[in-house]
PDB file of N, CA and C in Angstrom:
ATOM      1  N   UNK A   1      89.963 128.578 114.440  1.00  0.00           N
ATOM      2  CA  UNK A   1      89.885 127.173 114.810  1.00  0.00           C
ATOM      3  C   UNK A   1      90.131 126.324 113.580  1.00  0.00           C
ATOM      4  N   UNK A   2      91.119 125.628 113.926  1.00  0.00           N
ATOM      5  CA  UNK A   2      92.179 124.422 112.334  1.00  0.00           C
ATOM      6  C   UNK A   2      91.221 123.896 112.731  1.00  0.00           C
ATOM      7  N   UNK A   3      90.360 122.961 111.954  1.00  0.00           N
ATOM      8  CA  UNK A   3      89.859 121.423 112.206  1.00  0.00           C
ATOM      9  C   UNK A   3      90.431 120.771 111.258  1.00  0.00           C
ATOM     10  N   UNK A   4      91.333 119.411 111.781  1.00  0.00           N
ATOM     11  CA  UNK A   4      92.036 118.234 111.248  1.00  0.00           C
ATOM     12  C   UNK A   4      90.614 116.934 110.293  1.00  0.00           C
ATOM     13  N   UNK A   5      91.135 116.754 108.830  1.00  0.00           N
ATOM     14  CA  UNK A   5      90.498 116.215 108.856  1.00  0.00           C
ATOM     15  C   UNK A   5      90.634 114.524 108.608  1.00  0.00           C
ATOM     16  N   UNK A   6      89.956 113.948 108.979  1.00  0.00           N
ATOM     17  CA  UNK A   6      90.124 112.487 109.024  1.00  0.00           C
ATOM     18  C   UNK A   6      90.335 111.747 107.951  1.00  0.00           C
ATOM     19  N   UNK A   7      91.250 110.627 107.781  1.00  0.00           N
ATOM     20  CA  UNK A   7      91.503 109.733 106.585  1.00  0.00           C
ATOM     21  C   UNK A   7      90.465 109.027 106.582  1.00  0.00           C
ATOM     22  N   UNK A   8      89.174 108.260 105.969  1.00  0.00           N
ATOM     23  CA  UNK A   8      88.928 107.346 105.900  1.00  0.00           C
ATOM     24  C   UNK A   8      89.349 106.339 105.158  1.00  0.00           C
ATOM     25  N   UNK A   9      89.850 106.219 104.110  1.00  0.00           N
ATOM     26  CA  UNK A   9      90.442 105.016 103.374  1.00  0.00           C
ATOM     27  C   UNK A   9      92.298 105.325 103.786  1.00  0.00           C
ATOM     28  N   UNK A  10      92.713 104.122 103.470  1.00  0.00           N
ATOM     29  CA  UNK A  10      93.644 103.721 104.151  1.00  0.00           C
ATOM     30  C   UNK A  10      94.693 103.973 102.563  1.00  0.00           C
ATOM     31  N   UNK A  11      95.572 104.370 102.387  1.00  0.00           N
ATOM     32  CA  UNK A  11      96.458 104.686 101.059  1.00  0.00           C
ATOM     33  C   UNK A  11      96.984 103.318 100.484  1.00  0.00           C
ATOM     34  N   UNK A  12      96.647 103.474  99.417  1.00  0.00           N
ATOM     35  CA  UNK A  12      96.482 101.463  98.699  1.00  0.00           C
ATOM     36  C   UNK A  12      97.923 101.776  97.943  1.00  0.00           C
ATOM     37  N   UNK A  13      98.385 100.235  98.195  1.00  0.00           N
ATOM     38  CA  UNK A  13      99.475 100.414  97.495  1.00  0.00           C
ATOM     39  C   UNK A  13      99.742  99.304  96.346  1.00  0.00           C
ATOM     40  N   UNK A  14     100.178  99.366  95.398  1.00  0.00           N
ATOM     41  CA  UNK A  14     100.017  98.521  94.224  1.00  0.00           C
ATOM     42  C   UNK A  14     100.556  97.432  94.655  1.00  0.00           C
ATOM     43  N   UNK A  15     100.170  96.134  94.309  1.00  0.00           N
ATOM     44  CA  UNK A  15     100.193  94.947  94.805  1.00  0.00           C
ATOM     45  C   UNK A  15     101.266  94.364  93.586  1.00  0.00           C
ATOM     46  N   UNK A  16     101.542  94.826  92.212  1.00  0.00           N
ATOM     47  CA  UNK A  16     102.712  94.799  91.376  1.00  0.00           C
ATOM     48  C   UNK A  16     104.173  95.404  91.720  1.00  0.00           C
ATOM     49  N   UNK A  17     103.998  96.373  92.446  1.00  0.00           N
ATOM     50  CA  UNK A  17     105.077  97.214  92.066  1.00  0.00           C
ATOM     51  C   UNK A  17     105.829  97.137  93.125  1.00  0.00           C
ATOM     52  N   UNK A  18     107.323  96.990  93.044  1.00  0.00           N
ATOM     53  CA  UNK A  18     108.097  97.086  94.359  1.00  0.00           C
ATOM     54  C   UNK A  18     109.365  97.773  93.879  1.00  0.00           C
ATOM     55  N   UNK A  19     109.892  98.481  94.919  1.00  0.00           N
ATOM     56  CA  UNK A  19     111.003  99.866  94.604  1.00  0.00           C
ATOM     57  C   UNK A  19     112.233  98.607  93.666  1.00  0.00           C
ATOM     58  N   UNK A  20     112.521  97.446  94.200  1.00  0.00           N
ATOM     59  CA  UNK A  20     113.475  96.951  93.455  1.00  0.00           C
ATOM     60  C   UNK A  20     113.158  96.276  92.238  1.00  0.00           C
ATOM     61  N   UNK A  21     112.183  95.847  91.779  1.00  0.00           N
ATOM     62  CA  UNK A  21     111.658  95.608  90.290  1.00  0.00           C
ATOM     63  C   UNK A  21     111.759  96.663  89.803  1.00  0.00           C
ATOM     64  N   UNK A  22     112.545  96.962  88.604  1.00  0.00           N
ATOM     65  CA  UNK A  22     111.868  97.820  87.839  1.00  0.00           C
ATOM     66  C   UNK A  22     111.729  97.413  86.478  1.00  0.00           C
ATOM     67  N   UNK A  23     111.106  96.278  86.381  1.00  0.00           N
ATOM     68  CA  UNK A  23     110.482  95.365  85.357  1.00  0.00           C
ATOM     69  C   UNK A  23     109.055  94.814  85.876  1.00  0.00           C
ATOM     70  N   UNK A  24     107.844  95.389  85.422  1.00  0.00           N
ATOM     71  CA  UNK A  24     107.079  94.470  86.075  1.00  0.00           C
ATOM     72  C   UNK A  24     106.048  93.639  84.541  1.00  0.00           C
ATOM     73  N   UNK A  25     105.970  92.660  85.455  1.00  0.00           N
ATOM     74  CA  UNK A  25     105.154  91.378  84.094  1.00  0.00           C
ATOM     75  C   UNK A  25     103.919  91.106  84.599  1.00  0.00           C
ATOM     76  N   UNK A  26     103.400  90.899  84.363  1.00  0.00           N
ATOM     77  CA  UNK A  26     101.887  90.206  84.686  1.00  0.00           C
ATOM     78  C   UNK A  26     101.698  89.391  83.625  1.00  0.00           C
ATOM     79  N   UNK A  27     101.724  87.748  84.053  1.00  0.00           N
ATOM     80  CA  UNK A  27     101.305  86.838  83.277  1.00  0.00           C
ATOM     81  C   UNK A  27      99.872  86.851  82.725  1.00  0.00           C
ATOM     82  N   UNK A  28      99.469  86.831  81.552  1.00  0.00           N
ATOM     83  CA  UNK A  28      97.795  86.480  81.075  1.00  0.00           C
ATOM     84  C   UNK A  28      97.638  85.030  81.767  1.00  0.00           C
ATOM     85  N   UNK A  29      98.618  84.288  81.895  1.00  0.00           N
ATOM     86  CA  UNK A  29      97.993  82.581  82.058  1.00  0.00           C
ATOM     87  C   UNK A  29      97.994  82.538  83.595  1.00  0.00           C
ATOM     88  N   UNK A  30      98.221  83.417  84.218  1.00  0.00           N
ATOM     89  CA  UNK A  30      98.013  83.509  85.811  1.00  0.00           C
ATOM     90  C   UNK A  30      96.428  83.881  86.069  1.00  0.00           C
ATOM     91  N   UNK A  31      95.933  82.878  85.922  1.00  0.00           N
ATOM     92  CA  UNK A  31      93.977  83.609  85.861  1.00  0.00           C
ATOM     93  C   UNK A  31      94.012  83.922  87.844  1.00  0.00           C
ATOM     94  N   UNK A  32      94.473  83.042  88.651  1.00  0.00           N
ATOM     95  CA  UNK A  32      94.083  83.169  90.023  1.00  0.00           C
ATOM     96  C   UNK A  32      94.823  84.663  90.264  1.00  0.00           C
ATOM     97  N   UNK A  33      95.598  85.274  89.661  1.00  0.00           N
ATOM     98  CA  UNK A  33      95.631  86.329  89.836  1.00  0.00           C
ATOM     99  C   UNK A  33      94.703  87.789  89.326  1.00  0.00           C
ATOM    100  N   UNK A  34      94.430  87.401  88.240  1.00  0.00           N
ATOM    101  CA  UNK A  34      93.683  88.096  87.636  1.00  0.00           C
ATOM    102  C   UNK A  34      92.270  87.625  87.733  1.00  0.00           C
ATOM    103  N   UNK A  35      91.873  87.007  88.526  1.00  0.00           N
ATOM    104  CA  UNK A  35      90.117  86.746  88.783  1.00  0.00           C
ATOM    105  C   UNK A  35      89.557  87.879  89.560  1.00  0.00           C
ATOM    106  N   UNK A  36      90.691  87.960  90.507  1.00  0.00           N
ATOM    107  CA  UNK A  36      90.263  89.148  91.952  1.00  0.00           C
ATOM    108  C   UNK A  36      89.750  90.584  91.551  1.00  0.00           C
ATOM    109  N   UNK A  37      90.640  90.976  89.913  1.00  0.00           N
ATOM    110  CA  UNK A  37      90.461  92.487  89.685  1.00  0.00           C
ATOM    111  C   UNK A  37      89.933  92.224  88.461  1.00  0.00           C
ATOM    112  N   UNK A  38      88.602  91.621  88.305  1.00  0.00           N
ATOM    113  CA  UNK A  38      87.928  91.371  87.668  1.00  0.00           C
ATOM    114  C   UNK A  38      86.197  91.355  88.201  1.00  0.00           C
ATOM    115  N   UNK A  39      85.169  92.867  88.085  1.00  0.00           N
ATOM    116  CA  UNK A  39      83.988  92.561  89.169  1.00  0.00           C
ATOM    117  C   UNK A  39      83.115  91.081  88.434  1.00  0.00           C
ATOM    118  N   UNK A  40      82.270  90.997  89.362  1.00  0.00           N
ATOM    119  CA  UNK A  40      81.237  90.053  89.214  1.00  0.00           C
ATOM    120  C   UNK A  40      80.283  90.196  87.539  1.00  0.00           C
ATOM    121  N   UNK A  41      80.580  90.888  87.127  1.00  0.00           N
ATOM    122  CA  UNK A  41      79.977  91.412  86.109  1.00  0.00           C
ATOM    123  C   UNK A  41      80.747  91.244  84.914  1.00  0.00           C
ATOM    124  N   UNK A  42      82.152  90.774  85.234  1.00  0.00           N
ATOM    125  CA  UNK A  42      83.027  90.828  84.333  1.00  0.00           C
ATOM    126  C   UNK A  42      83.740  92.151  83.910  1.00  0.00           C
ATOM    127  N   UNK A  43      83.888  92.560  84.417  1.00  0.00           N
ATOM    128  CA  UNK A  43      84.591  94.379  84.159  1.00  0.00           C
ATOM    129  C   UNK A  43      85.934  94.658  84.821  1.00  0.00           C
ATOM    130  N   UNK A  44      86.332  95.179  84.460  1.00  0.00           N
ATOM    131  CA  UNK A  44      87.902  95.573  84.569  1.00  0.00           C
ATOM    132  C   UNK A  44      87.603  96.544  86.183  1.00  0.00           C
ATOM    133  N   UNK A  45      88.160  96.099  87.040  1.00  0.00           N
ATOM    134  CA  UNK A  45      88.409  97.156  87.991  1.00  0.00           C
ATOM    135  C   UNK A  45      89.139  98.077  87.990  1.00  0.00           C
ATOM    136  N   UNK A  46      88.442  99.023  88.427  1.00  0.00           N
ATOM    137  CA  UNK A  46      89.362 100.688  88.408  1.00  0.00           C
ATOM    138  C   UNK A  46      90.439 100.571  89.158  1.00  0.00           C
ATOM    139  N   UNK A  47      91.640 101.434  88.655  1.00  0.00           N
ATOM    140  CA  UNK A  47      92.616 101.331  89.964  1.00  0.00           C
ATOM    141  C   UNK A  47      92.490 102.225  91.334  1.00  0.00           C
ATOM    142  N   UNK A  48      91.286 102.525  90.723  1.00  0.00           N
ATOM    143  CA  UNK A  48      91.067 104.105  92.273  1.00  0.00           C
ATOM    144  C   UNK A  48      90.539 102.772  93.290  1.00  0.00           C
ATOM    145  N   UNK A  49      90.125 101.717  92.965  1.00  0.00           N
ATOM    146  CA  UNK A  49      89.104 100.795  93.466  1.00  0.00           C
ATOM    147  C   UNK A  49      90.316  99.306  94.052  1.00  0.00           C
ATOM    148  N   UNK A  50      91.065  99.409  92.977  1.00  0.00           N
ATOM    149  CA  UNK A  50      92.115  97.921  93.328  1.00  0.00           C
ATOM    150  C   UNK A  50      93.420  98.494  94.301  1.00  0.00           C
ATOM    151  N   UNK A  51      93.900  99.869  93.495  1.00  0.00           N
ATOM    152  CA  UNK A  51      94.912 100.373  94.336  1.00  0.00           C
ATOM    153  C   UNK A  51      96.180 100.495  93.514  1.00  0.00           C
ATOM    154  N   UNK A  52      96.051  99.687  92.075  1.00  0.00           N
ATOM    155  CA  UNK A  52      97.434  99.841  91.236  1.00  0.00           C
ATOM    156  C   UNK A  52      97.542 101.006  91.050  1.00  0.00           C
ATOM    157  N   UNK A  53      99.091 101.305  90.891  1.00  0.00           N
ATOM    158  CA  UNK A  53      99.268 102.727  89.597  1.00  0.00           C
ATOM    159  C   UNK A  53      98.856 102.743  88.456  1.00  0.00           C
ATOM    160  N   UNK A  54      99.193 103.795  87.602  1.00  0.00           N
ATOM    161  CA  UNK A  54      99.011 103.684  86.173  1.00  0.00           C
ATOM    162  C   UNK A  54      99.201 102.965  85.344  1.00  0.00           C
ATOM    163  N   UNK A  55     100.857 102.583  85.717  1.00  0.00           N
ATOM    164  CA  UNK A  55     101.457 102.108  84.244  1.00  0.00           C
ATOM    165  C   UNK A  55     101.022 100.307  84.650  1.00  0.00           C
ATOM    166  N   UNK A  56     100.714  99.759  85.973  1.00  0.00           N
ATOM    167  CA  UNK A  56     100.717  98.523  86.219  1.00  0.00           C
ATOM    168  C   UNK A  56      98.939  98.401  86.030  1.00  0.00           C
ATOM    169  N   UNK A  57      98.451  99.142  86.249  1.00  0.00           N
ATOM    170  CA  UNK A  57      96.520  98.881  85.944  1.00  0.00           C
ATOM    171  C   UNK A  57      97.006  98.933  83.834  1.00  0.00           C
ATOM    172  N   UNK A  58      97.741  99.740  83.364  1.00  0.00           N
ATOM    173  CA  UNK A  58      97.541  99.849  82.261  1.00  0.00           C
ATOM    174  C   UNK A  58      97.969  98.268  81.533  1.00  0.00           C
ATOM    175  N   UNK A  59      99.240  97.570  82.377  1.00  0.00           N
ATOM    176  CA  UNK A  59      99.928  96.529  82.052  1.00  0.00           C
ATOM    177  C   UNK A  59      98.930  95.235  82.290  1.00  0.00           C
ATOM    178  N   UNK A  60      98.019  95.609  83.342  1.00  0.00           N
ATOM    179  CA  UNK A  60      97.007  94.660  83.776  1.00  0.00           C
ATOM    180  C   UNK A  60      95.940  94.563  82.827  1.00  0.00           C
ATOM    181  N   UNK A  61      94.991  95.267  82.960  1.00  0.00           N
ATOM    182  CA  UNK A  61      94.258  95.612  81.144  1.00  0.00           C
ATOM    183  C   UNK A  61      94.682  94.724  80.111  1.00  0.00           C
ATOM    184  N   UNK A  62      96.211  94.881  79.742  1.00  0.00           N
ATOM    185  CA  UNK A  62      96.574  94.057  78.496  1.00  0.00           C
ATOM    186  C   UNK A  62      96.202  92.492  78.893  1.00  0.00           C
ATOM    187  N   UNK A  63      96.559  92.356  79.940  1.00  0.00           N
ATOM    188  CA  UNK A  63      96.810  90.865  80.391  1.00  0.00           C
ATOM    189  C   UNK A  63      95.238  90.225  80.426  1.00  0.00           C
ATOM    190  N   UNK A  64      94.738  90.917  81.084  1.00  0.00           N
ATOM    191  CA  UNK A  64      93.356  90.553  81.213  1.00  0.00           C
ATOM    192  C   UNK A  64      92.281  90.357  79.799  1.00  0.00           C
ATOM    193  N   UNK A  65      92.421  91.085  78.858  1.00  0.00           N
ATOM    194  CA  UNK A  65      92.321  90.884  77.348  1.00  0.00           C
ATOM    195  C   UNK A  65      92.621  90.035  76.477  1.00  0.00           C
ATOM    196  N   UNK A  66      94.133  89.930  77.044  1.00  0.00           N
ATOM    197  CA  UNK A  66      94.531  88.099  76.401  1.00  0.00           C
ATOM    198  C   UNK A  66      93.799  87.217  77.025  1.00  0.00           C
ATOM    199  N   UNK A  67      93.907  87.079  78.085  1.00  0.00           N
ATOM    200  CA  UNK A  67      93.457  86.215  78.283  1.00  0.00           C
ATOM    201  C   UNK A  67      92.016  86.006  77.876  1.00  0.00           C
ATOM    202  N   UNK A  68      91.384  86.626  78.204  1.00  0.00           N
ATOM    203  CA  UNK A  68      89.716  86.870  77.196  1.00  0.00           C
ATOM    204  C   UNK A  68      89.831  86.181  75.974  1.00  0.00           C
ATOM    205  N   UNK A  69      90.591  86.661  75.201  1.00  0.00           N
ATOM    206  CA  UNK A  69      91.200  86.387  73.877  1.00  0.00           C
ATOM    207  C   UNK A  69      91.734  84.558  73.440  1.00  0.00           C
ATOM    208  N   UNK A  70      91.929  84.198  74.586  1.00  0.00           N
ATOM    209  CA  UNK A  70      92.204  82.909  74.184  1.00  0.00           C
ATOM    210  C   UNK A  70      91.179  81.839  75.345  1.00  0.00           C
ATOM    211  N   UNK A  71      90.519  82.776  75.864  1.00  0.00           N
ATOM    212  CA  UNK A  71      89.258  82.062  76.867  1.00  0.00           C
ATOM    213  C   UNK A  71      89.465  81.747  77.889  1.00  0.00           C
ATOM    214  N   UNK A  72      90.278  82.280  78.897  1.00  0.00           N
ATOM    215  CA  UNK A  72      90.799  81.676  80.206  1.00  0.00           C
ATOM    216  C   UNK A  72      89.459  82.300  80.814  1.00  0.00           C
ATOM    217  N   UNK A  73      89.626  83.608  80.556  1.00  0.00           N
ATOM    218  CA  UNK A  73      88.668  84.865  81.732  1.00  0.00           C
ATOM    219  C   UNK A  73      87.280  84.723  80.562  1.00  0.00           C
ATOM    220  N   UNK A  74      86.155  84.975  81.203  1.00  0.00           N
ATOM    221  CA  UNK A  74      85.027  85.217  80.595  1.00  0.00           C
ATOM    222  C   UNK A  74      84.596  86.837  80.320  1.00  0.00           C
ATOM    223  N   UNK A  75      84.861  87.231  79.215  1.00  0.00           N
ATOM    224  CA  UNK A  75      83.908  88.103  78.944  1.00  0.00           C
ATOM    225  C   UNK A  75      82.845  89.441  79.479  1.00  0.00           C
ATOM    226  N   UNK A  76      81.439  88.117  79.578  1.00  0.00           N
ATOM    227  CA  UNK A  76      80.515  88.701  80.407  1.00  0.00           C
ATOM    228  C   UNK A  76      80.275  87.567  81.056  1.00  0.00           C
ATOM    229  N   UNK A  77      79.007  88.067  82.169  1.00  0.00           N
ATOM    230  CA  UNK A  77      78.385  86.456  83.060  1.00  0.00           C
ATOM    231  C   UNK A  77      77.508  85.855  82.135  1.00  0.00           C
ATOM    232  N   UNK A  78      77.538  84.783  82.502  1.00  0.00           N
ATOM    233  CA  UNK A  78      76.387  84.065  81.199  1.00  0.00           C
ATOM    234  C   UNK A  78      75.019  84.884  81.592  1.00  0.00           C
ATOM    235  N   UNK A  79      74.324  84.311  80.709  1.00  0.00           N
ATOM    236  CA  UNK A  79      72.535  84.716  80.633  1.00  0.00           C
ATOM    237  C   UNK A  79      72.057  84.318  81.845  1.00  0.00           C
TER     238      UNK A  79
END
C-alpha cells in the first residue's frame, strides 16, 4: 500500500526573479519594498520563509544594509 503524501505549503516563487531578466537590482532607496522582508524585530527574513532564491535573498541582504547604513530601515525596534 503507496500512501501519497500531501503538499502543505504551496511552492514560493521569488518575487525578483523572472525567466526574462537576467539582471536583477533591488533598489536600497525602495524602503516600501524592503519593509515586508524585514520581521517585526528588525531581522532579515529567511528565504525558506519569503520564498527568494539564493542569489536574489543574497542581493536583498546587501540592499537592506544600505539602507540601514544611511537610516532609511531601522536597525532594531526602539526600547
Amino acid at each position: 500500500m503507496s500512501e501519497t503524501k500531501k503538499q502543505f505549503f504551496s511552492n514560493k516563487i521569488c518575487r525578483f526573479c523572472n525567466d526574462d531578466m537576467s539582471k536583477v537590482y533591488i533598489d536600497f532607496f525602495d524602503v516600501k519594498a524592503l519593509k515586508p522582508l524585514i520581521s517585526e524585530r528588525g531581522k532579515i527574513v529567511p528565504s525558506r520563509i519569503s520564498g527568494n532564491c539564493a542569489k536574489c535573498q543574497r542581493i536583498l541582504t546587501r540592499a537592506i544594509k544600505k539602507a540601514r547604513n544611511i537610516a532609511l530601515l531601522p536597525f532594531a525596534v526602539e526600547h
